[in-house]
N, C-alpha and C. Protein backbone atom coordinates (compact mmCIF):
# COMPACT_ATOMS: atom_id res chain seq x y z
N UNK A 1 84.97 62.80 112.26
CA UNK A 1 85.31 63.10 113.63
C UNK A 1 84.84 64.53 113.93
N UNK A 2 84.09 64.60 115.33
CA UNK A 2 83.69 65.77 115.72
C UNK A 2 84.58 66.36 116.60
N UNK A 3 84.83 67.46 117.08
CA UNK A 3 85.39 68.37 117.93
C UNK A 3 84.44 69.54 118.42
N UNK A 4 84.28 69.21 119.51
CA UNK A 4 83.83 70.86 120.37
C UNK A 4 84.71 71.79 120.44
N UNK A 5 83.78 73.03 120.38
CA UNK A 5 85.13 74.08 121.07
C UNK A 5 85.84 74.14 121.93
N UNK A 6 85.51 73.54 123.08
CA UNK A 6 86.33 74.04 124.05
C UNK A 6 87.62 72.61 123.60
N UNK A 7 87.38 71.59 123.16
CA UNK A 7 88.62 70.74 123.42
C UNK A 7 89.23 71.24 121.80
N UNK A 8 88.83 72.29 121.28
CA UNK A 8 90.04 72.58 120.23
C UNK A 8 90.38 73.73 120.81
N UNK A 9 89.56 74.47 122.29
CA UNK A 9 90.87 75.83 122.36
C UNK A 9 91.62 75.03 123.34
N UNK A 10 91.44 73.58 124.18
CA UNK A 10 92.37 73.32 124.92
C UNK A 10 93.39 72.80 124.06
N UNK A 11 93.16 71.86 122.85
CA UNK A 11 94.09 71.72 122.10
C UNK A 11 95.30 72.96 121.63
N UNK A 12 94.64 74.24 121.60
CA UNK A 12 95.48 75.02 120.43
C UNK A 12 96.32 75.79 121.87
N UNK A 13 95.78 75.99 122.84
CA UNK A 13 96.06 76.22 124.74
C UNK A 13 97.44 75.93 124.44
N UNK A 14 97.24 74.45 124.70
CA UNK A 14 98.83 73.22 124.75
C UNK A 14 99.70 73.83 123.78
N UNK A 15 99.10 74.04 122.70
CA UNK A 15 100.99 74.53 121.68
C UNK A 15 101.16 76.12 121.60
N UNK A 16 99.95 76.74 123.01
CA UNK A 16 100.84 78.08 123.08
C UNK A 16 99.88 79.32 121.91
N UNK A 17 98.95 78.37 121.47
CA UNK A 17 98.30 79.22 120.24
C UNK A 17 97.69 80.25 120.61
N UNK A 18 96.71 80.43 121.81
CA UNK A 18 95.64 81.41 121.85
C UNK A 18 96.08 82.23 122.82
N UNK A 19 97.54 82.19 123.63
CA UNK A 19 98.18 83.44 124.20
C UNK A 19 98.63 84.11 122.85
N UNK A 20 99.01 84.19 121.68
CA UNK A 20 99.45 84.42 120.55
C UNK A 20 98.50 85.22 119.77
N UNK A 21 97.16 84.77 119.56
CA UNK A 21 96.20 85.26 118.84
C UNK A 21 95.53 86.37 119.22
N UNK A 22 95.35 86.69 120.40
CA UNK A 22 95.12 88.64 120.90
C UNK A 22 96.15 89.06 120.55
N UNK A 23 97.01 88.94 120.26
CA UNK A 23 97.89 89.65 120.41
C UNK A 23 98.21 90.08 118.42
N UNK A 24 97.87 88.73 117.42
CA UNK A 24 97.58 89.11 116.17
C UNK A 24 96.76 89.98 115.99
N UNK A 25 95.61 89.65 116.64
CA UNK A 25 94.26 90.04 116.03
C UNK A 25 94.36 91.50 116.32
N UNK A 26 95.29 92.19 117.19
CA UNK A 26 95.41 93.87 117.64
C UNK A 26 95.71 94.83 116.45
N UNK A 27 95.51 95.62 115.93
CA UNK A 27 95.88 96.40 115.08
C UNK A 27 97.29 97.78 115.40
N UNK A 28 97.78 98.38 114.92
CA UNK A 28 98.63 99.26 114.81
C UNK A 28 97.75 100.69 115.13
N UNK A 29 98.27 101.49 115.99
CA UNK A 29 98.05 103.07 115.71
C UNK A 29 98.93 103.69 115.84
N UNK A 30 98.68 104.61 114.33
CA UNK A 30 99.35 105.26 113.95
C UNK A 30 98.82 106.95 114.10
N UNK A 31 99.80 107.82 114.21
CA UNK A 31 99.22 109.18 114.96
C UNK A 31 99.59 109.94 113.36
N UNK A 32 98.77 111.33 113.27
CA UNK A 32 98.68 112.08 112.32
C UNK A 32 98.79 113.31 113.71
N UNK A 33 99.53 114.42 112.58
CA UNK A 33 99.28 115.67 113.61
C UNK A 33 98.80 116.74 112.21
N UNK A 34 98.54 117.91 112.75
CA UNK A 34 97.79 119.00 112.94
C UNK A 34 98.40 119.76 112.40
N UNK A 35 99.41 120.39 111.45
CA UNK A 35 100.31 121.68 111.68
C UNK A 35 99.80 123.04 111.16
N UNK A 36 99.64 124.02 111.95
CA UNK A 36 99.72 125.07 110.81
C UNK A 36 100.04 126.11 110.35
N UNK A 37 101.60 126.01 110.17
CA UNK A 37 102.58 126.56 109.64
C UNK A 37 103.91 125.85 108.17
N UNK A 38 103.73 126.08 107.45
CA UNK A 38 103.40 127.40 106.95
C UNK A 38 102.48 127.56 106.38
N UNK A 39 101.77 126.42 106.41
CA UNK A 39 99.90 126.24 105.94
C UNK A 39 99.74 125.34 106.42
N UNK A 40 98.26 124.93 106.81
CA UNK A 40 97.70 124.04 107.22
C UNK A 40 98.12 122.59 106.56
N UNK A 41 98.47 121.64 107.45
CA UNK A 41 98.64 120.59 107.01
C UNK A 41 98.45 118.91 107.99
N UNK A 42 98.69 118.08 107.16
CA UNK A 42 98.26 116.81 108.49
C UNK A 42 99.96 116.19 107.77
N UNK A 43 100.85 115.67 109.38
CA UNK A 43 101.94 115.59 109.23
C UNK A 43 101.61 113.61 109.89
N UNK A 44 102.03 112.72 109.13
CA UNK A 44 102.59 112.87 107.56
C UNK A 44 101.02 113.12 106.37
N UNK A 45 101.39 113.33 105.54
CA UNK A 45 99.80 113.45 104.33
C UNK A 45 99.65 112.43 104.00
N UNK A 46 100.72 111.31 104.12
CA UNK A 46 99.90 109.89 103.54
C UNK A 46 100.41 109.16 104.67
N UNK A 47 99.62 108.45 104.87
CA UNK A 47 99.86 106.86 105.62
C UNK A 47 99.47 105.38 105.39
N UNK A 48 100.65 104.43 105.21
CA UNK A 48 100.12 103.14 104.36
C UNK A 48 100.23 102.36 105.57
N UNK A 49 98.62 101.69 106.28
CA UNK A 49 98.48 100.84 107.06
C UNK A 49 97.72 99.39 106.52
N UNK A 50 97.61 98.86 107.27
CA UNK A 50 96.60 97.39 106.90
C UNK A 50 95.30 97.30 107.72
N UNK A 51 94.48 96.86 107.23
CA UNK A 51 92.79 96.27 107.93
C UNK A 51 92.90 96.70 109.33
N UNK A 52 92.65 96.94 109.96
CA UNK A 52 92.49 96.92 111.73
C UNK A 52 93.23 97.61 112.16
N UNK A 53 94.07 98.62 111.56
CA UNK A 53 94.68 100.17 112.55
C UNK A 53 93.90 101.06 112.09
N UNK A 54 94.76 102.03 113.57
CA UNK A 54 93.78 102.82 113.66
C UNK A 54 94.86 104.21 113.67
N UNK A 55 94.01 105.23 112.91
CA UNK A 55 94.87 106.07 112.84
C UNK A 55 94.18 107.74 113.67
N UNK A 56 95.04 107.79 114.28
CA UNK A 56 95.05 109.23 115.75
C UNK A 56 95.08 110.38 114.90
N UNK A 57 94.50 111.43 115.15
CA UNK A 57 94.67 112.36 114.27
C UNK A 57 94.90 113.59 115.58
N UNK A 58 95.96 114.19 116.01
CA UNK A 58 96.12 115.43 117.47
C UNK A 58 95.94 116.26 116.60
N UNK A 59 95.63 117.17 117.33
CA UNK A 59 96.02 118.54 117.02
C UNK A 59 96.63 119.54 117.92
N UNK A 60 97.84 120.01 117.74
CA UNK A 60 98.21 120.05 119.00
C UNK A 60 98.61 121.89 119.18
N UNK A 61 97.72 122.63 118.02
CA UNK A 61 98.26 124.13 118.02
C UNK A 61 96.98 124.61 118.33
N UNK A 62 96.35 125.84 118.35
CA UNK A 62 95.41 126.37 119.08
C UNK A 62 94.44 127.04 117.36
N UNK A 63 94.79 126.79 116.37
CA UNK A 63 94.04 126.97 114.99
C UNK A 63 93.01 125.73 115.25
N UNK A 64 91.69 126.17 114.92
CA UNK A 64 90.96 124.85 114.57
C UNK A 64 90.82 123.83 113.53
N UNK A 65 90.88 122.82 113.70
CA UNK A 65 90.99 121.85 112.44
C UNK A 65 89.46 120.67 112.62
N UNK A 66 89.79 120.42 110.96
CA UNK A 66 88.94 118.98 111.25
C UNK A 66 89.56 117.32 110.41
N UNK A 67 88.75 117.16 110.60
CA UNK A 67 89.48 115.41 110.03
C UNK A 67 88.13 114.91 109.04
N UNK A 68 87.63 115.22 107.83
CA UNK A 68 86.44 115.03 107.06
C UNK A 68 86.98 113.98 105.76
N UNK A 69 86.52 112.99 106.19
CA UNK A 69 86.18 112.08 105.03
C UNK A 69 84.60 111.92 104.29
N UNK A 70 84.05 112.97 104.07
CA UNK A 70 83.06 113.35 103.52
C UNK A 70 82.86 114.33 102.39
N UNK A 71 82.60 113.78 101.20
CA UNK A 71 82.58 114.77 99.99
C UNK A 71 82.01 115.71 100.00
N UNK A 72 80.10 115.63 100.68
CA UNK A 72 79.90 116.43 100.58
C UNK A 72 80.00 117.75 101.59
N UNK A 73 80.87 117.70 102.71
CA UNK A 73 81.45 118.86 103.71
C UNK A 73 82.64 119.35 102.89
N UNK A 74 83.36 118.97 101.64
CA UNK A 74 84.39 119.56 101.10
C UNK A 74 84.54 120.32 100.13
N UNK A 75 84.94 121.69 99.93
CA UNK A 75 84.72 122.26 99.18
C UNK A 75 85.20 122.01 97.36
N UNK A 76 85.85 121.59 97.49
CA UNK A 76 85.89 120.46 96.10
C UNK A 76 85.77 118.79 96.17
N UNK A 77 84.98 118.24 96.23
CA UNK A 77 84.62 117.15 96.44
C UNK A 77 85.42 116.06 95.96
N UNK A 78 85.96 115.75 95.02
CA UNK A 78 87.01 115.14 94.52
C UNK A 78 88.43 115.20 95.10
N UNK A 79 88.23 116.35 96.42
CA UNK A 79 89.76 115.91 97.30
C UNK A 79 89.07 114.61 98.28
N UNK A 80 88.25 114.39 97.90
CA UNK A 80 87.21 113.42 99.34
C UNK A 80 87.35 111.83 99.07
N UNK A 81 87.74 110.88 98.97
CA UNK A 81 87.39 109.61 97.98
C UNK A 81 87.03 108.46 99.45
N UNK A 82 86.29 107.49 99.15
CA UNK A 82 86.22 106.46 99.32
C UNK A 82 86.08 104.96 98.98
N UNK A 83 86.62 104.22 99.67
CA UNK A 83 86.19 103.13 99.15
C UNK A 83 84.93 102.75 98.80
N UNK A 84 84.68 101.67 97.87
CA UNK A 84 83.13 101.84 97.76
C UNK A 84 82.43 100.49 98.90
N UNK A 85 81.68 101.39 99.27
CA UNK A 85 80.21 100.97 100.53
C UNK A 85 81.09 101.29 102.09
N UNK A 86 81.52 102.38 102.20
CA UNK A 86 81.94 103.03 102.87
C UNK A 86 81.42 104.22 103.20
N UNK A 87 80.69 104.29 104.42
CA UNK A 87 79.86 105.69 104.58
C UNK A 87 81.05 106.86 105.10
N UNK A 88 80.40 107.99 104.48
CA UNK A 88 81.43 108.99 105.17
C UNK A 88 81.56 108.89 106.40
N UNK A 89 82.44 109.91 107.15
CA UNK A 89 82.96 110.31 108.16
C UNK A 89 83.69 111.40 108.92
N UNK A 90 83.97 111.43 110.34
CA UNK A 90 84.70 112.86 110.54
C UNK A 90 84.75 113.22 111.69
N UNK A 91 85.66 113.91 112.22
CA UNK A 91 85.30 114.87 113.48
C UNK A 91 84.61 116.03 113.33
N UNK A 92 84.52 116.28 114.66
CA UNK A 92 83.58 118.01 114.62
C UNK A 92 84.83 118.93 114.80
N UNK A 93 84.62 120.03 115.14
CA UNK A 93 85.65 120.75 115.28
C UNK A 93 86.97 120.36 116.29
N UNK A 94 88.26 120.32 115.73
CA UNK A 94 88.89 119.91 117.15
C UNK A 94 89.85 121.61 117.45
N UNK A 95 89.86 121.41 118.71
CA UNK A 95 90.54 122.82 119.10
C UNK A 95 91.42 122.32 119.52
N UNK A 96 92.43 122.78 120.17
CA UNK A 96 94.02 122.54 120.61
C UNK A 96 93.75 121.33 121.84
N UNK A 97 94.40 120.81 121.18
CA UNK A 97 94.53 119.58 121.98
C UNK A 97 93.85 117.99 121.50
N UNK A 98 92.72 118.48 121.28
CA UNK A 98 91.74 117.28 120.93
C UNK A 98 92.68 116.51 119.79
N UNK A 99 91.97 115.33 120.07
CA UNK A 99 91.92 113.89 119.26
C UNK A 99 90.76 113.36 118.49
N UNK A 100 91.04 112.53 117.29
CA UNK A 100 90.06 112.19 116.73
C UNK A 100 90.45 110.90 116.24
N UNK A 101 90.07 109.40 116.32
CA UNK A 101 90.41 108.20 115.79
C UNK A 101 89.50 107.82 114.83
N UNK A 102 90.27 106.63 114.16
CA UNK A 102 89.50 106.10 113.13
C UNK A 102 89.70 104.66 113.09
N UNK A 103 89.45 103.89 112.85
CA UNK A 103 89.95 101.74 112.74
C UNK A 103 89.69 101.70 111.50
N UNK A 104 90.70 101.66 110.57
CA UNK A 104 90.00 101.52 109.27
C UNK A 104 89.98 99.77 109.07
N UNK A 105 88.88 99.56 108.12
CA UNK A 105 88.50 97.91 108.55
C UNK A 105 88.44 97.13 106.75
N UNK A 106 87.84 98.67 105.80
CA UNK A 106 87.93 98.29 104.49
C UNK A 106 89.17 98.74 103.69
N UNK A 107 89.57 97.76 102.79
CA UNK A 107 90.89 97.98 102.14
C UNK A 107 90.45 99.20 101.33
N UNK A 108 91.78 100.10 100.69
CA UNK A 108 91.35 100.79 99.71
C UNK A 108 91.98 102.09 99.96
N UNK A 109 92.21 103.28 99.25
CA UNK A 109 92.31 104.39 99.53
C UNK A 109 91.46 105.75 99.76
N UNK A 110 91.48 106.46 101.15
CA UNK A 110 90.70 107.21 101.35
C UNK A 110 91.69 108.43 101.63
N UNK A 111 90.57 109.55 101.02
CA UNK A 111 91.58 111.36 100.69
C UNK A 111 90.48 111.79 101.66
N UNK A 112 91.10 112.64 102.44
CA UNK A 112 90.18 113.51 103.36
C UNK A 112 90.86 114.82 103.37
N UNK A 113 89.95 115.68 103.94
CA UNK A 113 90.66 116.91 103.81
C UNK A 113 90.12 117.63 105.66
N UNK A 114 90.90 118.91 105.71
CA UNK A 114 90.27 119.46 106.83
C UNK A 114 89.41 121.03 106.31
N UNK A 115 88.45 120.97 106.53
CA UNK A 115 87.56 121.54 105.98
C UNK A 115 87.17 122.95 106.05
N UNK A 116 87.92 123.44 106.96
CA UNK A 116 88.61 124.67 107.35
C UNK A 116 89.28 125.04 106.54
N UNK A 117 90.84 124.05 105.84
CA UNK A 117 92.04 124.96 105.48
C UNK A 117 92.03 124.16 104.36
N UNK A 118 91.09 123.32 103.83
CA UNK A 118 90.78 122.99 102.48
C UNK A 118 91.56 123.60 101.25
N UNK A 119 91.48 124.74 101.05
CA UNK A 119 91.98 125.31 100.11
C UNK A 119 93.22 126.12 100.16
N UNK A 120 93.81 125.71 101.46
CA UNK A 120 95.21 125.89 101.49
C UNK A 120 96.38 124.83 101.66
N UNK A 121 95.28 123.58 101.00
CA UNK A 121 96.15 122.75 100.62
C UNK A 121 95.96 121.39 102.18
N UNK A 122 95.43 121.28 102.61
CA UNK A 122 94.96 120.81 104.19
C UNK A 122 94.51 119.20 103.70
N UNK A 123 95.01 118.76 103.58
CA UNK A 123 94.68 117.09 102.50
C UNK A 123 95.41 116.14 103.18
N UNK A 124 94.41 114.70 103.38
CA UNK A 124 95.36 114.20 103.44
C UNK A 124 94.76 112.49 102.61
N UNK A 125 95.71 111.09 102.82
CA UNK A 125 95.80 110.37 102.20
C UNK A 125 95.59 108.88 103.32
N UNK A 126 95.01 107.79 103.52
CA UNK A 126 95.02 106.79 104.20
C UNK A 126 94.95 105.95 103.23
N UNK A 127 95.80 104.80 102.78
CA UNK A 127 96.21 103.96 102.25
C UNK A 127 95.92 102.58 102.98
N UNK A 128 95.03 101.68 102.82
CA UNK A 128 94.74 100.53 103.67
C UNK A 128 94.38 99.22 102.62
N UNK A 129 96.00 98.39 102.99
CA UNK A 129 96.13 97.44 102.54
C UNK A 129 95.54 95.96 103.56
């Protein structure tokens, strides 16, 4: 037995299915902030999301920051990790106010740092299950 598409989305229509499914298929965002007092930091340093959120990174004090998931912009490279076949990434400079997003899409754990305050500890952690 064959089925076209359209009489299986009218089928799945009838039990209510495909008002349901935008609404799965949406992901979570989750916000990161900026702080820097009493050192530079990203509040919270870790965050455990799943496939398809997206995580906000503000900054909301007038110090410049960045958001670098790239080893080689970090001054110790091993705060940097990615999943593997995952190209780096990053913002440019953000100044007070700015935003920077991300959709993470591959599972795995990624360490980024801000590349500025790197060595005052400026790290952070995305966890994507």
């Amino acid at each position: 037995m064959t089925i076209n598409r359209r009489a299986f989305t009218e089928i799945l229509a009838s039990f209510g299915v495909i008002i349901a499914l935008p609404a799965l298929a949406q992901g979570k965002t989750i916000e990161v902030s900026m702080r820097n007092s009493p050192k530079g930091m990203f509040v919270p340093a870790t965050v455990n999301i799943s496939a398809g959120d997206t995580v906000v990174w503000t900054n909301p004090g007038v110090i410049t920051h960045t958001v670098t998931f790239d080893p080689a912009q970090a001054a110790t490279p091993t705060n940097v990790a990615l999943p593997a076949g995952v190209a780096p990434f990053g913002s440019d400079n953000m100044e007070e106010d700015a935003t920077f997003s991300h959709t993470f899409t591959v599972k795995g754990t990624y360490k980024y740092v801000c590349n500025m305050h790197e060595a005052m500890g400026m790290v952070g952690t995305v966890v994507v299950s």
